[in-house]
PDB file of N, CA and C in Angstrom:
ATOM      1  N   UNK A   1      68.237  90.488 166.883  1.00  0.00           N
ATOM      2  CA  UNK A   1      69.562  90.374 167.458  1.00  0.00           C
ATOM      3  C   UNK A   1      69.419  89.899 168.905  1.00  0.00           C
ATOM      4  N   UNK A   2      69.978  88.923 169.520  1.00  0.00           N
ATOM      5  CA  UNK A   2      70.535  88.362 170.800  1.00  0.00           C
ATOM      6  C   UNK A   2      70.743  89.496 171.887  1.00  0.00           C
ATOM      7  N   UNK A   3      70.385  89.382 173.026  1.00  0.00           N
ATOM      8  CA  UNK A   3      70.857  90.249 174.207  1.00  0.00           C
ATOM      9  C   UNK A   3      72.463  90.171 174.493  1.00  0.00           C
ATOM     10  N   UNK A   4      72.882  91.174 174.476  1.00  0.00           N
ATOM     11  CA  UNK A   4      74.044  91.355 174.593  1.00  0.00           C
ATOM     12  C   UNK A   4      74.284  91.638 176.299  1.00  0.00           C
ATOM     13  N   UNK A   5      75.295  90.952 176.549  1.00  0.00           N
ATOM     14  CA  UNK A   5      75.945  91.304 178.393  1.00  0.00           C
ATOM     15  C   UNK A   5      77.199  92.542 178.258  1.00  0.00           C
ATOM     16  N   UNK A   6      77.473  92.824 179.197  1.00  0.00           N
ATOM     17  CA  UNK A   6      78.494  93.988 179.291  1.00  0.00           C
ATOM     18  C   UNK A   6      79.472  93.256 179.982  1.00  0.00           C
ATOM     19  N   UNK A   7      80.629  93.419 179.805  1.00  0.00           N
ATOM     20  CA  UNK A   7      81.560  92.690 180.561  1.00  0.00           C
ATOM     21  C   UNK A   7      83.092  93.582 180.314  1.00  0.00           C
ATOM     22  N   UNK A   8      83.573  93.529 181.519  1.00  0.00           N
ATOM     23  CA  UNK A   8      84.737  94.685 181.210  1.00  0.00           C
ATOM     24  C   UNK A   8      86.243  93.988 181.035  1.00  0.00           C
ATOM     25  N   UNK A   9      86.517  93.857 180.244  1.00  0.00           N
ATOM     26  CA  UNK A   9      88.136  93.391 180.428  1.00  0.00           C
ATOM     27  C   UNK A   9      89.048  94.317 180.020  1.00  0.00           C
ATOM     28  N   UNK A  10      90.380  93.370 180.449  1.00  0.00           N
ATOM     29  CA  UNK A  10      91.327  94.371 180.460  1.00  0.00           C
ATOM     30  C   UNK A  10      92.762  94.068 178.962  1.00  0.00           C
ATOM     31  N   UNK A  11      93.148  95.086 178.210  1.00  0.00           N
ATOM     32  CA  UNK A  11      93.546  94.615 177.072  1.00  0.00           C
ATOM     33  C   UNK A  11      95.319  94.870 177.408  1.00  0.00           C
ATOM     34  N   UNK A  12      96.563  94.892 176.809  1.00  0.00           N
ATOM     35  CA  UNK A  12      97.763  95.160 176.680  1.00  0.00           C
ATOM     36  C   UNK A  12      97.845  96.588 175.793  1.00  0.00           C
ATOM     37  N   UNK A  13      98.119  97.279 176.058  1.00  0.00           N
ATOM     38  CA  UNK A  13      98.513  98.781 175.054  1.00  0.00           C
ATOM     39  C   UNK A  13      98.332  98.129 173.713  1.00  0.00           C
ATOM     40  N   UNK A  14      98.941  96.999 173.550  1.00  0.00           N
ATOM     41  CA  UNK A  14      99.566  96.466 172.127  1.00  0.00           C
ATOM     42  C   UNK A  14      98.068  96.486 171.522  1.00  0.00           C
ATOM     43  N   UNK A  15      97.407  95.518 171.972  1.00  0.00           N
ATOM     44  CA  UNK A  15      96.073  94.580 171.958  1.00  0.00           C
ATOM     45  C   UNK A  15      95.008  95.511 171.685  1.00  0.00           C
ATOM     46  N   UNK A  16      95.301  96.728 172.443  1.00  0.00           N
ATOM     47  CA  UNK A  16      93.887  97.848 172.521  1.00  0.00           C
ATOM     48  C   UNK A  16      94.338  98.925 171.242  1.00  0.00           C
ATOM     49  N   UNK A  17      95.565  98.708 170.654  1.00  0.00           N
ATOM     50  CA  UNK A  17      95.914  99.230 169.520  1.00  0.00           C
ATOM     51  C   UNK A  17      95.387  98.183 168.522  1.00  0.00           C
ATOM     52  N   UNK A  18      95.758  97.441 168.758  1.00  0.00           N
ATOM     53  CA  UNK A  18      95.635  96.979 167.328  1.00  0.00           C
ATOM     54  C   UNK A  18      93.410  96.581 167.282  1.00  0.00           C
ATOM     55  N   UNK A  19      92.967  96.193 168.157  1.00  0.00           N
ATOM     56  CA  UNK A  19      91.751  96.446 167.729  1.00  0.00           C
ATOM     57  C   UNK A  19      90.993  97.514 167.799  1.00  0.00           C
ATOM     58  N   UNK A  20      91.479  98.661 168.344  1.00  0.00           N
ATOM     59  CA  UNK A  20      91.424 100.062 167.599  1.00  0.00           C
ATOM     60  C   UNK A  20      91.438 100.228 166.388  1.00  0.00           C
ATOM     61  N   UNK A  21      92.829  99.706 165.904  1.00  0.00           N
ATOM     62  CA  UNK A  21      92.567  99.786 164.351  1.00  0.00           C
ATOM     63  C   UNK A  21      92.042  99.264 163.407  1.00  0.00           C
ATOM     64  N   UNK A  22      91.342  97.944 163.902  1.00  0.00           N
ATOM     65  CA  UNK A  22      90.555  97.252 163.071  1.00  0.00           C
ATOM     66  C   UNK A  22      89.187  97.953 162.992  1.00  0.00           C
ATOM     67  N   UNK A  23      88.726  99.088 163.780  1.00  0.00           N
ATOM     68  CA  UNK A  23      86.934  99.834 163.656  1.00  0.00           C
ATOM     69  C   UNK A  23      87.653 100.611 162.786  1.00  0.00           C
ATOM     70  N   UNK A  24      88.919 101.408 163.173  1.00  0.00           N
ATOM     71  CA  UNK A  24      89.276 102.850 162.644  1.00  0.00           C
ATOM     72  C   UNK A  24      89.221 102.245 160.828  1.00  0.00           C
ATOM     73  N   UNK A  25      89.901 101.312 160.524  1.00  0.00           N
ATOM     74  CA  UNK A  25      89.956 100.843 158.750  1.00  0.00           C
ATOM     75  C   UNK A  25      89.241 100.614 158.488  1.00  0.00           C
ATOM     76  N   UNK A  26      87.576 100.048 159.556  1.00  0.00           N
ATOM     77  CA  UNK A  26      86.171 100.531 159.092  1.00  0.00           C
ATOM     78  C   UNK A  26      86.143  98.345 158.504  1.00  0.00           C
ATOM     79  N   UNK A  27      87.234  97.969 159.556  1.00  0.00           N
ATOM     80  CA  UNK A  27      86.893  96.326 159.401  1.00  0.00           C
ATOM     81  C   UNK A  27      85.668  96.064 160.320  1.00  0.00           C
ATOM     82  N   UNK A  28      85.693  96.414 160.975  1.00  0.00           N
ATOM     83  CA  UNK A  28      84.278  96.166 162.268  1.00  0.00           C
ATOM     84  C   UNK A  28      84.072  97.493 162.690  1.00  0.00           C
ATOM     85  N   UNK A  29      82.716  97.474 162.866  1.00  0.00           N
ATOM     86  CA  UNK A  29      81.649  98.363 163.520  1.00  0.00           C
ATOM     87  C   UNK A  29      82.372  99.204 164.853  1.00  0.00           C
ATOM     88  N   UNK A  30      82.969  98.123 165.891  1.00  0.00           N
ATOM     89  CA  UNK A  30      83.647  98.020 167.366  1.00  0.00           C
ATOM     90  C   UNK A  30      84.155  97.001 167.638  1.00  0.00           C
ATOM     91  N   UNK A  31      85.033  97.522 168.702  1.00  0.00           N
ATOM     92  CA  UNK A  31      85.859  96.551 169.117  1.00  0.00           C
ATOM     93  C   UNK A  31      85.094  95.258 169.806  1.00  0.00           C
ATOM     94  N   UNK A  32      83.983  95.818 170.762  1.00  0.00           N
ATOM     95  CA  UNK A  32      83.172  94.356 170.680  1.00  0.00           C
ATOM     96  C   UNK A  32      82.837  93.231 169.725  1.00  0.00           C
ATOM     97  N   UNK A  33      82.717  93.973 168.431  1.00  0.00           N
ATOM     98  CA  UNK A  33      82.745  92.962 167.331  1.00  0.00           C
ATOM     99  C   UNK A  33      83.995  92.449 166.973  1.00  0.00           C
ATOM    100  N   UNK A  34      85.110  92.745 167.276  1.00  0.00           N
ATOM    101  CA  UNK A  34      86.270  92.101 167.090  1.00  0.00           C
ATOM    102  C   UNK A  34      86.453  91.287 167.716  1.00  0.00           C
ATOM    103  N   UNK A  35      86.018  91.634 169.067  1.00  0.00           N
ATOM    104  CA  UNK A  35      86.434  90.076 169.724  1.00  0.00           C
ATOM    105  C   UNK A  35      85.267  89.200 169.604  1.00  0.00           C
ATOM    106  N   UNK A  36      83.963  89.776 170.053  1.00  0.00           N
ATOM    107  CA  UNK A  36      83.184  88.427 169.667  1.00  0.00           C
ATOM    108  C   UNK A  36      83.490  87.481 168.148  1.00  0.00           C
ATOM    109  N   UNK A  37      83.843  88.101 166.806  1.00  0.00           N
ATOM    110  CA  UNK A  37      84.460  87.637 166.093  1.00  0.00           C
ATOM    111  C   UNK A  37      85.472  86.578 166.224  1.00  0.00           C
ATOM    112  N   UNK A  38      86.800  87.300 167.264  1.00  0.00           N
ATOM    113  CA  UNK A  38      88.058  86.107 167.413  1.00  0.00           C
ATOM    114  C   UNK A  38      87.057  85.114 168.392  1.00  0.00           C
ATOM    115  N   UNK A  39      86.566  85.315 168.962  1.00  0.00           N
ATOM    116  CA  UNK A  39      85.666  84.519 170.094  1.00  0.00           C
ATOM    117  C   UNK A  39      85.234  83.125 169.490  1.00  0.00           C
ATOM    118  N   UNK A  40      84.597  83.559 168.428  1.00  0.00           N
ATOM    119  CA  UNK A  40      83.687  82.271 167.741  1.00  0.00           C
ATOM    120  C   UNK A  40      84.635  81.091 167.156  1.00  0.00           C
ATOM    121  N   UNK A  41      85.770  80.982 167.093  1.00  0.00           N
ATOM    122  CA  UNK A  41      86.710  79.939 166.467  1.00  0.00           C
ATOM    123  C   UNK A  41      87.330  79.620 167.864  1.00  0.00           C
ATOM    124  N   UNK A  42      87.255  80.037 169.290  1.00  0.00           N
ATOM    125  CA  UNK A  42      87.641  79.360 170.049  1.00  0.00           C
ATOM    126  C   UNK A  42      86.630  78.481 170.920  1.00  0.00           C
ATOM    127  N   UNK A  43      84.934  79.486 170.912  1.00  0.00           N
ATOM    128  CA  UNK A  43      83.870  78.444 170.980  1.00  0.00           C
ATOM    129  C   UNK A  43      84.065  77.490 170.429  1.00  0.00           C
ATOM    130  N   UNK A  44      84.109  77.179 169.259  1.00  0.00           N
ATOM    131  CA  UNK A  44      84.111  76.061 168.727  1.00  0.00           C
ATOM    132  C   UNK A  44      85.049  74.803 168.530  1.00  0.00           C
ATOM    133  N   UNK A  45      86.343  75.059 168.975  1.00  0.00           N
ATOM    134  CA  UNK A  45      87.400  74.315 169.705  1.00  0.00           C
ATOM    135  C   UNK A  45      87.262  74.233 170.973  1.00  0.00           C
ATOM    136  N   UNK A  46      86.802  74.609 171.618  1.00  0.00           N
ATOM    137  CA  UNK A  46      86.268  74.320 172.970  1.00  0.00           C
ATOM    138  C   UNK A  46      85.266  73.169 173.026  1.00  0.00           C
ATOM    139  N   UNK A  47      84.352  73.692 172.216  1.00  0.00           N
ATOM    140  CA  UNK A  47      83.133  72.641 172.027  1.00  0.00           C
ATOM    141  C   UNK A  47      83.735  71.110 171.949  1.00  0.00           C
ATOM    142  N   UNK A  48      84.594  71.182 170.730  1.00  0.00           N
ATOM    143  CA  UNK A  48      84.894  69.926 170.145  1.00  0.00           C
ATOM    144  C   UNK A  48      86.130  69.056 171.579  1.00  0.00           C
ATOM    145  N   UNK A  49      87.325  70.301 171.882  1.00  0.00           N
ATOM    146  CA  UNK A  49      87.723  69.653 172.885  1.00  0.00           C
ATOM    147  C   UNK A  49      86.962  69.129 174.291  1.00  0.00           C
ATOM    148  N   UNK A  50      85.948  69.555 174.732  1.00  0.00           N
ATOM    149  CA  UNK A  50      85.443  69.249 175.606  1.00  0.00           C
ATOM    150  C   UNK A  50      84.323  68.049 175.175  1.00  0.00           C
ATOM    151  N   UNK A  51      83.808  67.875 173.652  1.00  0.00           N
ATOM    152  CA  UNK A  51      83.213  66.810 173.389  1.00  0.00           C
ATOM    153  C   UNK A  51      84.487  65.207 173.197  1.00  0.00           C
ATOM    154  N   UNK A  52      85.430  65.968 173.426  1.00  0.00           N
ATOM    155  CA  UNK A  52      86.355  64.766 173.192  1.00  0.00           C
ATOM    156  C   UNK A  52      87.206  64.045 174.598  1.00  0.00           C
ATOM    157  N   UNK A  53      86.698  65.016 175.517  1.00  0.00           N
ATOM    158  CA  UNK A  53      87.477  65.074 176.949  1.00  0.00           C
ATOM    159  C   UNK A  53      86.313  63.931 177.665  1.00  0.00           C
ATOM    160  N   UNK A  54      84.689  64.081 177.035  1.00  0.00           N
ATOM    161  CA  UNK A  54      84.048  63.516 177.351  1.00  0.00           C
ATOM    162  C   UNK A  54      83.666  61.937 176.772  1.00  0.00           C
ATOM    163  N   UNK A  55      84.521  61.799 175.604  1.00  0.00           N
ATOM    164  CA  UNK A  55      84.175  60.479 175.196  1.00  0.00           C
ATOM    165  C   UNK A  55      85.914  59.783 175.596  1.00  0.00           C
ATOM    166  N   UNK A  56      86.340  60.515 175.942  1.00  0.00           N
ATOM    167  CA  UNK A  56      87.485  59.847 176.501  1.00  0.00           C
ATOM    168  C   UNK A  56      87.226  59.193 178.109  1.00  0.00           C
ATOM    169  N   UNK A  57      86.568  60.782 178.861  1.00  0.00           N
ATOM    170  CA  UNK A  57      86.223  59.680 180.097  1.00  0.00           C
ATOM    171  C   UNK A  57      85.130  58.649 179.906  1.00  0.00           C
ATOM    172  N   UNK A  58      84.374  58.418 178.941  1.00  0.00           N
ATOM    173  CA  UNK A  58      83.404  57.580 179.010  1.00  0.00           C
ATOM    174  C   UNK A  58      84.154  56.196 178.440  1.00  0.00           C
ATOM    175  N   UNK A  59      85.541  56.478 177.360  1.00  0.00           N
ATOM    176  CA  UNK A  59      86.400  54.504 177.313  1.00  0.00           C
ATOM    177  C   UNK A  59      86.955  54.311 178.505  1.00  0.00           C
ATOM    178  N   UNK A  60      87.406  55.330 179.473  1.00  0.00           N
ATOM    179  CA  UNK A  60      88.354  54.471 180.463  1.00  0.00           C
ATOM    180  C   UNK A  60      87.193  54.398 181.277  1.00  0.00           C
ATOM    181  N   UNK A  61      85.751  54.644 181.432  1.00  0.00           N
ATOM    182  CA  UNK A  61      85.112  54.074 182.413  1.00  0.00           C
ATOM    183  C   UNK A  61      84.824  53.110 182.166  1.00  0.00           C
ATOM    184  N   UNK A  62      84.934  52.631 180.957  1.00  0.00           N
ATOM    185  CA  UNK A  62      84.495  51.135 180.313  1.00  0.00           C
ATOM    186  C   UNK A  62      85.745  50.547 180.272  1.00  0.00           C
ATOM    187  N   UNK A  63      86.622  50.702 180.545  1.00  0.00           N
ATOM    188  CA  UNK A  63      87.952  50.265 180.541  1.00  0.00           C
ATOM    189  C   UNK A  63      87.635  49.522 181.737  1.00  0.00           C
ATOM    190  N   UNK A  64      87.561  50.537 182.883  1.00  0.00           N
ATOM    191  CA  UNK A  64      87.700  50.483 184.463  1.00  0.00           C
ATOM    192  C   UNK A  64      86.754  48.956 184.584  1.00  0.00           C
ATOM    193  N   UNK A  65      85.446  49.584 184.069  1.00  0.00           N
ATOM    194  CA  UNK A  65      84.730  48.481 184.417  1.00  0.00           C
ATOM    195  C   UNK A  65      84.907  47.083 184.047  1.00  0.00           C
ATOM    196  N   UNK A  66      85.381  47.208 182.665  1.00  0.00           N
ATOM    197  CA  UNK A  66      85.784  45.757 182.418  1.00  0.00           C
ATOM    198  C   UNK A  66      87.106  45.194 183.021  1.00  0.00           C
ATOM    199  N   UNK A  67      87.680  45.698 183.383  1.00  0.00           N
ATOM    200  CA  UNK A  67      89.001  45.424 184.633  1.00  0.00           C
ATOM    201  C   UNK A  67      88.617  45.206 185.958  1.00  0.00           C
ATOM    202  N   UNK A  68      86.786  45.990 185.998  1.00  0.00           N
ATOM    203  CA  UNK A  68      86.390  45.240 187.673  1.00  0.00           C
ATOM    204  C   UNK A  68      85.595  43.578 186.974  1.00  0.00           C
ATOM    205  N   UNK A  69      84.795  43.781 186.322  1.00  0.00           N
ATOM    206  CA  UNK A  69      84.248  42.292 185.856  1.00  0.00           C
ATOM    207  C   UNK A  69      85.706  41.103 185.213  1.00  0.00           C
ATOM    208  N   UNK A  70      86.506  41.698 185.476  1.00  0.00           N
ATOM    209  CA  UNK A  70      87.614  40.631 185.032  1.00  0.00           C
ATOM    210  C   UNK A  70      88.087  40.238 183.395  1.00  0.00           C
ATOM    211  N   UNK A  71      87.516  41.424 182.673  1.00  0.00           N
ATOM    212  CA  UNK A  71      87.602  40.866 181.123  1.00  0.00           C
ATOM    213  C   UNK A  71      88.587  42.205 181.001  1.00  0.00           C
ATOM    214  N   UNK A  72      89.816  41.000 180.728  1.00  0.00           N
ATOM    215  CA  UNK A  72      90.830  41.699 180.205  1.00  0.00           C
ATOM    216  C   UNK A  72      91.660  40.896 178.864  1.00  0.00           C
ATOM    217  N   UNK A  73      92.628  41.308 178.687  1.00  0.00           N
ATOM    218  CA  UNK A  73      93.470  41.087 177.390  1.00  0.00           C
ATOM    219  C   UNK A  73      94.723  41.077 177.587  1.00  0.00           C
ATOM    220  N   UNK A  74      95.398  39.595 176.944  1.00  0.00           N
ATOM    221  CA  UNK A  74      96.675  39.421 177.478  1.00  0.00           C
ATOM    222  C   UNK A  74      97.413  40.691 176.956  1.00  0.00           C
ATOM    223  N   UNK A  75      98.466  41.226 177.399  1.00  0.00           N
ATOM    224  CA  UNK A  75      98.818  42.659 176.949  1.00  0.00           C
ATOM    225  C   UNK A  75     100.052  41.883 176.193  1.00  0.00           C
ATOM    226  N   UNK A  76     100.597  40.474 175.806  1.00  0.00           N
ATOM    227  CA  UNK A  76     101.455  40.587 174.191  1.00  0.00           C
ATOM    228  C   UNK A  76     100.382  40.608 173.388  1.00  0.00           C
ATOM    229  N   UNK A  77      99.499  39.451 173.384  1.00  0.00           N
ATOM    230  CA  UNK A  77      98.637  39.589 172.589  1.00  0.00           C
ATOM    231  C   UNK A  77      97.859  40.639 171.891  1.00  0.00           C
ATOM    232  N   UNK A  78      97.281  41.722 172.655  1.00  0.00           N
ATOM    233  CA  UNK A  78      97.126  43.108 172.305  1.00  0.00           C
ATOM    234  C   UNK A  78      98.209  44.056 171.580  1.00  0.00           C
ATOM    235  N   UNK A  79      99.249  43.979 172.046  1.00  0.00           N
ATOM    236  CA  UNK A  79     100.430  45.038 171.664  1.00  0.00           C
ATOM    237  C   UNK A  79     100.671  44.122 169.963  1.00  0.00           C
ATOM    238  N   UNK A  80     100.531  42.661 169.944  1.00  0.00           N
ATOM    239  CA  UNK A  80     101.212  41.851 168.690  1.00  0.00           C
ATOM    240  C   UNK A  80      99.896  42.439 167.739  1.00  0.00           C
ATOM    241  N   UNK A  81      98.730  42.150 168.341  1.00  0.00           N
ATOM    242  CA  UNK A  81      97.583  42.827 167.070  1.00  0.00           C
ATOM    243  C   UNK A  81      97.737  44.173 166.581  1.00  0.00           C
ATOM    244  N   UNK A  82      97.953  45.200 167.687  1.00  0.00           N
ATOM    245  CA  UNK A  82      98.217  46.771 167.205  1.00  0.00           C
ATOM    246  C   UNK A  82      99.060  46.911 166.506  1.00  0.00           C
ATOM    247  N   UNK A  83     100.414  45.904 166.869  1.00  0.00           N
ATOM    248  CA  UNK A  83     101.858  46.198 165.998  1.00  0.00           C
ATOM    249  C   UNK A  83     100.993  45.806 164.273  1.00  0.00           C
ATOM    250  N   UNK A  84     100.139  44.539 164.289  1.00  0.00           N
ATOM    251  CA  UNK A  84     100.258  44.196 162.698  1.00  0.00           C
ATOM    252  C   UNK A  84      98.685  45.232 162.125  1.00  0.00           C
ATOM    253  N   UNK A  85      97.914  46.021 163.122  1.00  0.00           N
ATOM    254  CA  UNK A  85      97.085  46.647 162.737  1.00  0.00           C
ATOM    255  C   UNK A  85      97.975  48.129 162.095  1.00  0.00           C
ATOM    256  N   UNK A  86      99.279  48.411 162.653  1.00  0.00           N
ATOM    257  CA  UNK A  86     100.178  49.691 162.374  1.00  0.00           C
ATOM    258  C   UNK A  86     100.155  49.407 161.156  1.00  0.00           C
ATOM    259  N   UNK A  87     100.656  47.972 160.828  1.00  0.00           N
ATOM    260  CA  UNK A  87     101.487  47.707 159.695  1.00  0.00           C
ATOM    261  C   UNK A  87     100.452  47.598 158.482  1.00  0.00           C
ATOM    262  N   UNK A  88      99.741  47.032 158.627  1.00  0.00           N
ATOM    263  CA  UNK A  88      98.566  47.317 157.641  1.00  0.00           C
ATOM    264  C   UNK A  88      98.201  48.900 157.208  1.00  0.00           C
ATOM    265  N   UNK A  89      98.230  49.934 158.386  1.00  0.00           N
ATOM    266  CA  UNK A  89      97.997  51.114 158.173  1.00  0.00           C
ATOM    267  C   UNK A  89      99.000  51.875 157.176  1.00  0.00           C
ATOM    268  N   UNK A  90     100.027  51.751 157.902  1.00  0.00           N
ATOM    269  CA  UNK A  90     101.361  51.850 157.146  1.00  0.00           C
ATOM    270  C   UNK A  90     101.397  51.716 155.669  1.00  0.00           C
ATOM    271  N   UNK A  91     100.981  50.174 155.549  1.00  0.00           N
ATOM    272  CA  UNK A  91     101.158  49.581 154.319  1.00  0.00           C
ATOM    273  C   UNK A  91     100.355  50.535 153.440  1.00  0.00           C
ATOM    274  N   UNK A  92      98.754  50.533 153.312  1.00  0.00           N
ATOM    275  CA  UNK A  92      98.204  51.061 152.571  1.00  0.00           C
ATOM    276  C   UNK A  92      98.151  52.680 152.525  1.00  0.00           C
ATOM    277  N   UNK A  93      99.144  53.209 153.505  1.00  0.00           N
ATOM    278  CA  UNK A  93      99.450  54.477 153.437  1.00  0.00           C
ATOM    279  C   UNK A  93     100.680  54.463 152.442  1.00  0.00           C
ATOM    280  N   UNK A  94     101.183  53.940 152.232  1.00  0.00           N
ATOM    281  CA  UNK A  94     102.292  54.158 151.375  1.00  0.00           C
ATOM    282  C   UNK A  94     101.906  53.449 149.937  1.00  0.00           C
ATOM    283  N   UNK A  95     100.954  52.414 149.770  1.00  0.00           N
ATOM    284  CA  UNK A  95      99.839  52.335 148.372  1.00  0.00           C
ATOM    285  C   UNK A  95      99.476  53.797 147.906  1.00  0.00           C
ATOM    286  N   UNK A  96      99.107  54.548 148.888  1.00  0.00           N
ATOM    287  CA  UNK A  96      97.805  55.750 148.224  1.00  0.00           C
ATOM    288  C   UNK A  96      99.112  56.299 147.638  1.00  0.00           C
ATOM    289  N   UNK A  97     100.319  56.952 148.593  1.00  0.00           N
ATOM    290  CA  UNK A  97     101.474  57.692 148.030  1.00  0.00           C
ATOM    291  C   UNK A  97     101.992  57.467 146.733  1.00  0.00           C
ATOM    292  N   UNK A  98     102.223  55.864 146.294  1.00  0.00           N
ATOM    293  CA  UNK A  98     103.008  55.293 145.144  1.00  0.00           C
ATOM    294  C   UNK A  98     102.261  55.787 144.085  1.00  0.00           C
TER     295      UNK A  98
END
């Protein structure tokens, strides 16, 4: 088993009832295990949001940069491709449905 830290927080009457009652019905060991439990599904949305916070700043730095080297895109031209890339999406979204 992993070293465990001590850490003190503070709960709502409500909050310290109700994971009270999750040892007392003999669902977890302790209330430490309750929360490290709820804990682990927000690690892991964390993870993913912060892996996504990071590939986001890494297009607009490539954005940036190609806006300092001068390679850009007429913006009808762009908006007219996305509009008929929607429509394609669209389209074969409503194939799978039929």
């Amino acid at each position: 088993m992993s070293k465990r830290h001590s850490i003190s927080i503070s709960f709502t009457p409500e909050q310290a009832q109700f994971l009270t009652s999750l040892v007392v019905r003999g669902e977890y060991q302790s209330v430490s295990e309750v929360v490290r439990s709820a804990l682990r599904p927000f690690q892991r949305r964390y993870t993913v949001l912060e892996a996504e916070m990071e590939r986001a700043r890494r297009e607009i730095r490539a954005g940036a940069d190609d806006l300092d080297r001068g390679d850009t895109v007429n913006g009808h031209d762009f908006f007219q491709e996305w509009d008929a890339e929607l429509d394609e999406l669209e389209a074969a979204g409503r194939m799978r449905t039929a």
